[in-house]
C-alpha atoms as a PDB file:
ATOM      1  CA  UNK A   1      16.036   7.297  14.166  1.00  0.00           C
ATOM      2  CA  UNK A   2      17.521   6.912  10.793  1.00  0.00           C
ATOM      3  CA  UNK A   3      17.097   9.862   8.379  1.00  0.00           C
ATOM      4  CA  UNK A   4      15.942   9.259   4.758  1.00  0.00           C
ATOM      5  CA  UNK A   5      17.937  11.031   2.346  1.00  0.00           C
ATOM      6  CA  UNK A   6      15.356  11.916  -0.469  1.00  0.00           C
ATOM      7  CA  UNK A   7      16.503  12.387  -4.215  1.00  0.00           C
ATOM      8  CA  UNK A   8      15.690  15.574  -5.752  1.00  0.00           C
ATOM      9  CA  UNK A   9      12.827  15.044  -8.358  1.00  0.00           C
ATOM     10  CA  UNK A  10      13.382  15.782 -11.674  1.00  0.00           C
ATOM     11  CA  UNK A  11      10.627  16.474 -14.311  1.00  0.00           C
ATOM     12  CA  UNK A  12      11.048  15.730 -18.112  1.00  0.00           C
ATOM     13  CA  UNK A  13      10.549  18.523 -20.319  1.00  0.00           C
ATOM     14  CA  UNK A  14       6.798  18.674 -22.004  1.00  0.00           C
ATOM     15  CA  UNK A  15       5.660  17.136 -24.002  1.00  0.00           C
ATOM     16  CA  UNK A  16       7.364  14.096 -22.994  1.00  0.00           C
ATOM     17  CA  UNK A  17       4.796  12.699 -20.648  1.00  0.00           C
ATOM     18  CA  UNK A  18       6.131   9.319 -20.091  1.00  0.00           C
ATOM     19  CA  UNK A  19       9.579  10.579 -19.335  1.00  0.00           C
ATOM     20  CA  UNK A  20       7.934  13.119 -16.783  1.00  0.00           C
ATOM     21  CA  UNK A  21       6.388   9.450 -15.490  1.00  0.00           C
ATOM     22  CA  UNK A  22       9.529   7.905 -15.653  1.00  0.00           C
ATOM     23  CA  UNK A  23      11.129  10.469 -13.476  1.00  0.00           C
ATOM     24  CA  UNK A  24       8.522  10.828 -10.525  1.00  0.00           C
ATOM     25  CA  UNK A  25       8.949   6.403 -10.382  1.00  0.00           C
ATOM     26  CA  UNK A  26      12.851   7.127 -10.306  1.00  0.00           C
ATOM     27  CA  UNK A  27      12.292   9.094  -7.134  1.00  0.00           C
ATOM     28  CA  UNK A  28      10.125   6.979  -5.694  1.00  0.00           C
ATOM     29  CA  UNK A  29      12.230   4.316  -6.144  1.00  0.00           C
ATOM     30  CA  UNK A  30      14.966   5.500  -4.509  1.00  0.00           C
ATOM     31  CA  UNK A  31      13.073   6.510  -1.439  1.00  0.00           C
ATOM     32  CA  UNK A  32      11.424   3.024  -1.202  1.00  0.00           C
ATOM     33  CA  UNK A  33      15.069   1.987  -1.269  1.00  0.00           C
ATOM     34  CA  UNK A  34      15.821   3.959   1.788  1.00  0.00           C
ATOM     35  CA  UNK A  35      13.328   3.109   3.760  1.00  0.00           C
ATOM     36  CA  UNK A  36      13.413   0.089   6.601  1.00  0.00           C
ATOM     37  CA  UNK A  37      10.384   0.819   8.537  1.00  0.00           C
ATOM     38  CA  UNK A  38       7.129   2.612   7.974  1.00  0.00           C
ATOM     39  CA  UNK A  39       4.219   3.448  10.031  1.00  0.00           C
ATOM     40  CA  UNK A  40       1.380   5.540   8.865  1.00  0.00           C
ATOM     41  CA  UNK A  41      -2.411   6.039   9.841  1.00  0.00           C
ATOM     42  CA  UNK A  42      -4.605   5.457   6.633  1.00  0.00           C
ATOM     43  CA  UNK A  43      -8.233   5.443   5.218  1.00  0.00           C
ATOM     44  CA  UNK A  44      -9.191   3.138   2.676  1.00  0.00           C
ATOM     45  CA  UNK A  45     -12.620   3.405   0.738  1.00  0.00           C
ATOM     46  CA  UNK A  46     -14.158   0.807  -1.314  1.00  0.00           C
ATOM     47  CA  UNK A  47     -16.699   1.239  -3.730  1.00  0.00           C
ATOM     48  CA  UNK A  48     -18.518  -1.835  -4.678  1.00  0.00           C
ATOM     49  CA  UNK A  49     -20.961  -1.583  -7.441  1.00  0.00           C
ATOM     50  CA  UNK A  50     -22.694  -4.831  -6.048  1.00  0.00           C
ATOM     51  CA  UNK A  51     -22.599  -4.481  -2.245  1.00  0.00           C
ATOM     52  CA  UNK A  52     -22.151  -1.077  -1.203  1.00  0.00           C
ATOM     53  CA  UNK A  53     -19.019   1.805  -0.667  1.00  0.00           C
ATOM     54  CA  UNK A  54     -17.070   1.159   2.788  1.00  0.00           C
ATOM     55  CA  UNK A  55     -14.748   3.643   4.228  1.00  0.00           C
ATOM     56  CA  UNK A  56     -12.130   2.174   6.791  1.00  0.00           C
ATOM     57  CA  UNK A  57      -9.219   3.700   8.814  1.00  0.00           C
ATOM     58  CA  UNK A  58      -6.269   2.510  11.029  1.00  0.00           C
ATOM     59  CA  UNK A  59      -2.760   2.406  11.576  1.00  0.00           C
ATOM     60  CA  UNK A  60      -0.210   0.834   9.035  1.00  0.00           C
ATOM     61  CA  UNK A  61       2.988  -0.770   9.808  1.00  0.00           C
ATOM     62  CA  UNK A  62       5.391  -1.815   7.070  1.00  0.00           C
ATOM     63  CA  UNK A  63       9.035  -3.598   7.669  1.00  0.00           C
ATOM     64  CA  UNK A  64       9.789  -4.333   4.055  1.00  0.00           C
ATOM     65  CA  UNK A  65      10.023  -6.787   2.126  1.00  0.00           C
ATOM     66  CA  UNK A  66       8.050  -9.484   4.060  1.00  0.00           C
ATOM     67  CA  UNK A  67       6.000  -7.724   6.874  1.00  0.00           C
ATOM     68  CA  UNK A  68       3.284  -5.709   7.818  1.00  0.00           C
ATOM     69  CA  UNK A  69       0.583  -4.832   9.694  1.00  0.00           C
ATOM     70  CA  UNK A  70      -2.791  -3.038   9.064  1.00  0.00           C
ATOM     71  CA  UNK A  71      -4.171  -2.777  12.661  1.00  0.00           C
ATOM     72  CA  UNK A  72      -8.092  -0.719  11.907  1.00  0.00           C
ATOM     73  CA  UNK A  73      -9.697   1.838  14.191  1.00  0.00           C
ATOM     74  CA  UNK A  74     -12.736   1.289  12.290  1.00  0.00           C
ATOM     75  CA  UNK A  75     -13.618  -1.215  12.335  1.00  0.00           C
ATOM     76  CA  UNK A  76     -12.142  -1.380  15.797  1.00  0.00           C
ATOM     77  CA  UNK A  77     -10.511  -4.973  16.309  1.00  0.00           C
ATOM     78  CA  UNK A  78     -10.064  -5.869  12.659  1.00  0.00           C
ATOM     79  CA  UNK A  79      -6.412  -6.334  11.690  1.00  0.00           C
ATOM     80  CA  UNK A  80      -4.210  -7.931   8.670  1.00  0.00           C
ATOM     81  CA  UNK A  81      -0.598  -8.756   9.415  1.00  0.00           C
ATOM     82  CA  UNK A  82       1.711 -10.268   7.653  1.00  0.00           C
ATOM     83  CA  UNK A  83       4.546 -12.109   9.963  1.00  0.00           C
ATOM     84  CA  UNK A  84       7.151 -12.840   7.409  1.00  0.00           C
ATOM     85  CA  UNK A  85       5.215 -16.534   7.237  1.00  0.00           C
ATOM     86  CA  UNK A  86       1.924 -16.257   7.337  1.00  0.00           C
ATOM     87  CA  UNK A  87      -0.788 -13.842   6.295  1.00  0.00           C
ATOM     88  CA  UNK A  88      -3.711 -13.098   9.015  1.00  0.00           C
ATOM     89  CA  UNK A  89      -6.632 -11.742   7.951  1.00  0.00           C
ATOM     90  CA  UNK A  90      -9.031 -11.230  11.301  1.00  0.00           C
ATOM     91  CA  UNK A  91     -12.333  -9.311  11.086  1.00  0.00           C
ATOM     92  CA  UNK A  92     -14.492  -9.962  13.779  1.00  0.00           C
ATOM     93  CA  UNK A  93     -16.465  -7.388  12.590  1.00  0.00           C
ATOM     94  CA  UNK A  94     -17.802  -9.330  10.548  1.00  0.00           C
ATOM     95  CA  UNK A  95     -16.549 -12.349  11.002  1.00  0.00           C
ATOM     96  CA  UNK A  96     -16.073 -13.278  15.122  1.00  0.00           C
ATOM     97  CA  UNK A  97     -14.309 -16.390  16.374  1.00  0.00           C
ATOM     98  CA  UNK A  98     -12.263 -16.738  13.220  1.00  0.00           C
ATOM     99  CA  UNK A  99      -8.898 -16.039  11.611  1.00  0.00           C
ATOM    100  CA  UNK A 100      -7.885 -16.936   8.296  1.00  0.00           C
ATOM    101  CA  UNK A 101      -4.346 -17.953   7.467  1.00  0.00           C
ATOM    102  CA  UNK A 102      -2.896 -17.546   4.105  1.00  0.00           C
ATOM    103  CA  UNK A 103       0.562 -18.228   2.440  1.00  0.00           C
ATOM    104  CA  UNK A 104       1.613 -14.355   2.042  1.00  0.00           C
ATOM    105  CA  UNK A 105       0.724 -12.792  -1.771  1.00  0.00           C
ATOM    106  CA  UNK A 106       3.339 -11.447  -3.495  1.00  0.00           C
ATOM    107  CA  UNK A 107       1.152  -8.620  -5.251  1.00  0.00           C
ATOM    108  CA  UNK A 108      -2.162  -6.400  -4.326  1.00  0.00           C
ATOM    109  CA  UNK A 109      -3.291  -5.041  -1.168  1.00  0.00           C
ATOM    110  CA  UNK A 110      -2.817  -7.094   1.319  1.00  0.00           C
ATOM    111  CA  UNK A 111       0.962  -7.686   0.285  1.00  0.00           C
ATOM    112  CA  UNK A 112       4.132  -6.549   3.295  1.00  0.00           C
ATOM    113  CA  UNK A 113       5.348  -4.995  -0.374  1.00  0.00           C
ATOM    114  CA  UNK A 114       2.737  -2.691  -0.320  1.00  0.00           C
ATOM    115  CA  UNK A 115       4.369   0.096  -1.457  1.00  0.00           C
ATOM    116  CA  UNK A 116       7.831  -1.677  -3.216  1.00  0.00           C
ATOM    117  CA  UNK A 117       4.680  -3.513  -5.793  1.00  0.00           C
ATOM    118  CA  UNK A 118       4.139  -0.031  -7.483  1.00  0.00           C
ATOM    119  CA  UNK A 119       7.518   1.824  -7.121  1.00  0.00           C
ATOM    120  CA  UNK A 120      10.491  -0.568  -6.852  1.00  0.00           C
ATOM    121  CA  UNK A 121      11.111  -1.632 -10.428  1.00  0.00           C
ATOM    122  CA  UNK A 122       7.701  -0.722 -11.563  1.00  0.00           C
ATOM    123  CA  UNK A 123       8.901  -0.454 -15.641  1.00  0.00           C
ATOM    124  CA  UNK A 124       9.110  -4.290 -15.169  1.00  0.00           C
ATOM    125  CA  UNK A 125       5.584  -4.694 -14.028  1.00  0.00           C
ATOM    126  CA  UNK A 126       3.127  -1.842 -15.239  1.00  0.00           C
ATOM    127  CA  UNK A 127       3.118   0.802 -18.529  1.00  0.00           C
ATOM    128  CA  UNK A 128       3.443   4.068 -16.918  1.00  0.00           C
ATOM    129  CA  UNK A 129       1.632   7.563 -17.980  1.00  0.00           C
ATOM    130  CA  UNK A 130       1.943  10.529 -16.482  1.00  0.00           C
ATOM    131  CA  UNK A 131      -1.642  11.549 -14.997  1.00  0.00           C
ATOM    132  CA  UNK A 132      -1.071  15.411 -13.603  1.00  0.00           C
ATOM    133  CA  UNK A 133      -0.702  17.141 -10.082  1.00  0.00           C
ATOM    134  CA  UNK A 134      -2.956  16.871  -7.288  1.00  0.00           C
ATOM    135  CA  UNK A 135      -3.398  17.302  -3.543  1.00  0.00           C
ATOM    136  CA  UNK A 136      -3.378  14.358  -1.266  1.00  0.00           C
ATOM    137  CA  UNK A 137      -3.479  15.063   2.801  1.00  0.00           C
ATOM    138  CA  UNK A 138      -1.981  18.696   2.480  1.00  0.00           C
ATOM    139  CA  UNK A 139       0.713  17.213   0.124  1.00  0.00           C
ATOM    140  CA  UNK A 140       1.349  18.164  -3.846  1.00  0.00           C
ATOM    141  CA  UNK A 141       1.756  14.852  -5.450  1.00  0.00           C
ATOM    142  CA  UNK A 142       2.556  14.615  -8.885  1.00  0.00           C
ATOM    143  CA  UNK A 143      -0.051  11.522 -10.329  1.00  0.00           C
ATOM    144  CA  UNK A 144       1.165   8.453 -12.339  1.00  0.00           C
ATOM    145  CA  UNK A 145      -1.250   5.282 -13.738  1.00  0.00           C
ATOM    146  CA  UNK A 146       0.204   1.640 -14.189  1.00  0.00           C
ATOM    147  CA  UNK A 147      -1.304  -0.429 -16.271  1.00  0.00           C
ATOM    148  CA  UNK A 148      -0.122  -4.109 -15.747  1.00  0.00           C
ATOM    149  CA  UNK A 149       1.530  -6.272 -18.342  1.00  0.00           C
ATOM    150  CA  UNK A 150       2.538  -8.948 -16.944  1.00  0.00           C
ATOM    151  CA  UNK A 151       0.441 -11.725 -15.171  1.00  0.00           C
ATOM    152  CA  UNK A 152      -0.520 -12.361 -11.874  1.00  0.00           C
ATOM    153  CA  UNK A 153      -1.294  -8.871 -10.850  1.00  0.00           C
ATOM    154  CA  UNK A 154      -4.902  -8.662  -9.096  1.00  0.00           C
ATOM    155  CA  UNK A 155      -5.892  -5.500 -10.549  1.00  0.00           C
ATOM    156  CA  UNK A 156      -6.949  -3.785 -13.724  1.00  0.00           C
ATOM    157  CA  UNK A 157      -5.520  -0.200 -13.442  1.00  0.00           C
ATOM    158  CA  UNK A 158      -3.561   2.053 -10.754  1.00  0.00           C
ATOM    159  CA  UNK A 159      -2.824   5.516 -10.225  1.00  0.00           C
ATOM    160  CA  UNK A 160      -0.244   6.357  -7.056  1.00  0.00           C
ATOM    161  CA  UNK A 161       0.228   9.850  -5.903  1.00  0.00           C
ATOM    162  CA  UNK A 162       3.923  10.564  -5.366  1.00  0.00           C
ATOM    163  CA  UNK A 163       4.721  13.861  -3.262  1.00  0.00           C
ATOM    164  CA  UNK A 164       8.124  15.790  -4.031  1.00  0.00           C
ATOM    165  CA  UNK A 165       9.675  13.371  -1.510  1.00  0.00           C
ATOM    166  CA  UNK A 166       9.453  10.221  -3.666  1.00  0.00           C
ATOM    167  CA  UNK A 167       6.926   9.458  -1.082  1.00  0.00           C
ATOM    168  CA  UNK A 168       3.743   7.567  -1.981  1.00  0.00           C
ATOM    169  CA  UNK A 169       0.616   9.136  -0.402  1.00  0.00           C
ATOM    170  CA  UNK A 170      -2.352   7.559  -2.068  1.00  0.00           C
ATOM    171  CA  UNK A 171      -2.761   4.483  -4.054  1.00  0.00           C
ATOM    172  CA  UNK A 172      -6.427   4.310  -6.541  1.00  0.00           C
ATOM    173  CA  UNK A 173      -6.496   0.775  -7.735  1.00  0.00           C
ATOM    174  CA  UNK A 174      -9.423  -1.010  -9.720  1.00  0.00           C
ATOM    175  CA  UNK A 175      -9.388  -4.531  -9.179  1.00  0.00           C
ATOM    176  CA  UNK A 176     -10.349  -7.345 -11.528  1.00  0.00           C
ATOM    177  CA  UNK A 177     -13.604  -8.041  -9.666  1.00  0.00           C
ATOM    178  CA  UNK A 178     -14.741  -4.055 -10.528  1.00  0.00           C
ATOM    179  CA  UNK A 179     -14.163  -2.737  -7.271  1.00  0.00           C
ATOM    180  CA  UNK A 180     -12.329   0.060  -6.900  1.00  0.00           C
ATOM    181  CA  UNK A 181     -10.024   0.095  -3.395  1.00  0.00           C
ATOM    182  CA  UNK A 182      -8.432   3.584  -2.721  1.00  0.00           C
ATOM    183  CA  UNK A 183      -5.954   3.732   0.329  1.00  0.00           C
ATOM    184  CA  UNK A 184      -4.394   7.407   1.630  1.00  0.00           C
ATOM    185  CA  UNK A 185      -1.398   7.419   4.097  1.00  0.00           C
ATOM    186  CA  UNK A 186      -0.976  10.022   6.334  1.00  0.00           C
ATOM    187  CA  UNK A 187       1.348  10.953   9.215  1.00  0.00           C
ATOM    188  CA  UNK A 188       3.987   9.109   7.867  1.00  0.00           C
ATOM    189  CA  UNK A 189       7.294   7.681   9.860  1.00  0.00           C
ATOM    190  CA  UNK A 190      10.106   6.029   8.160  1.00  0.00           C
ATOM    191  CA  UNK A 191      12.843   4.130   9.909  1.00  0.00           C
ATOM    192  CA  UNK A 192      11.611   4.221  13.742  1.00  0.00           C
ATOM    193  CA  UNK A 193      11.342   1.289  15.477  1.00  0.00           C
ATOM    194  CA  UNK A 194       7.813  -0.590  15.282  1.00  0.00           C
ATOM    195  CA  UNK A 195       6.288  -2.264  18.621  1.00  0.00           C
ATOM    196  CA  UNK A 196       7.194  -6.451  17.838  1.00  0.00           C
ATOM    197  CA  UNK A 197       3.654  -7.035  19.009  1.00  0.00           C
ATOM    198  CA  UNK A 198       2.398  -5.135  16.093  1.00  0.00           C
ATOM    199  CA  UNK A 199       3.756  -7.142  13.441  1.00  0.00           C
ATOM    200  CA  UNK A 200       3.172 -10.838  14.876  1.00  0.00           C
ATOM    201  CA  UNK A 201      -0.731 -12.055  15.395  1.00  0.00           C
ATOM    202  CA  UNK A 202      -1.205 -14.197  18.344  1.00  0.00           C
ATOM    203  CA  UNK A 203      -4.474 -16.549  17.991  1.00  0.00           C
ATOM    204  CA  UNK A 204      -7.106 -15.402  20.759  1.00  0.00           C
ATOM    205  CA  UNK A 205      -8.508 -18.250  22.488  1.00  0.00           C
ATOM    206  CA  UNK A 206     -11.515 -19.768  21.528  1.00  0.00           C
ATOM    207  CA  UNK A 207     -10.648 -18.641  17.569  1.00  0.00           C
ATOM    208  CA  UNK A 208     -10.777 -20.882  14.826  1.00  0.00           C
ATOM    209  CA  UNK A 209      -8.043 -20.343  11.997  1.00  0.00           C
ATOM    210  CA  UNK A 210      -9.100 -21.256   8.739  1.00  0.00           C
ATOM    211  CA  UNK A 211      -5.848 -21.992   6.423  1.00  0.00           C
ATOM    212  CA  UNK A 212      -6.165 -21.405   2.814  1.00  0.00           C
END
């Protein structure tokens, strides 16, 4: 197993806040930078004014920049890969005997750049303020919300929870529709090998795929 090297973060004197912000994102970046495989588990709440809050959990893969897989425990069965083609998005949950195939989104989160959308260059992208410390899984992470400014990005507002490492732990997102998506990563593993099964979807018989 490769080790990560992680850059010593350094924090802007007060009151410069968004130099404080600018720092924790220069860490992160150059962690993201070191990293060529990923696996975490990771819980992911929704809260939907219209239908409801939904907590999920599973196991995430991530071989940057192009794949990815987000195989749940709960629901058990569920999964979202991304193949370096295709995305899959299967939920027979809620959805049995079908399988939706989509061309691969560049931003939001069901991206394989899951993490390099908010920390690799993320002064091109968002307007960064420094939002304060917190705890996230046992971890301090130091808080920092991106507001986007350029177009295409699915969401309204951010805020990613960096821990001394550079390493993101929790991303709090509200999307344009409202909803507000909030994913923590925990048990993390950079740069072992991940299983090839886990980050290809094979069709199960009898499923229809739906291509959008």
């Amino acid at each position: 197993m490769k080790k990560i090297v992680f850059v010593g973060l350094v924090l802007a004197a007060p009151p410069a806040a968004a130099q404080t912000a600018t720092a924790v994102l220069a860490t992160a970046q150059a962690t993201y930078h070191q990293i060529e495989t990923l696996h975490a588990e990771f819980t992911q709440m929704l809260v939907n004014p219209m239908m409801g809050d939904e907590t999920t959990t599973g196991t995430l893969y991530l071989s940057p920049p192009h794949r990815f897989s987000m195989r749940f425990s709960d629901p058990e069965g569920d999964r979202i890969v991304g193949d370096g083609t295709w995305l899959w998005l299967y939920t027979p949950s809620t959805t049995p005997n079908q399988v939706i195939r989509q061309v691969i989104p560049e931003v939001g989160p069901a991206t394989p750049n899951l993490f390099g959308q908010f920390v690799d260059r993320p002064l091109e992208r968002y307007d960064a303020t420094y939002a304060g410390i917190d705890s996230v899984a046992g971890y301090r992470v130091e808080n920092v919300r991106l507001i986007p400014r350029v177009e295409g990005i699915p969401f309204r507002s951010v805020v990613i929870s960096l821990s001394a490492d550079g390493m993101l732990r929790k991303v709090d997102l509200v999307e344009d529709s409202g909803q507000r998506r909030t994913l923590v990563f925990d048990s993390i593993t950079v740069n072992a090998p991940i299983p090839e099964e886990e980050l290809v979807f094979r069709v199960p018989r009898g499923t229809r795929v739906v291509t959008n």
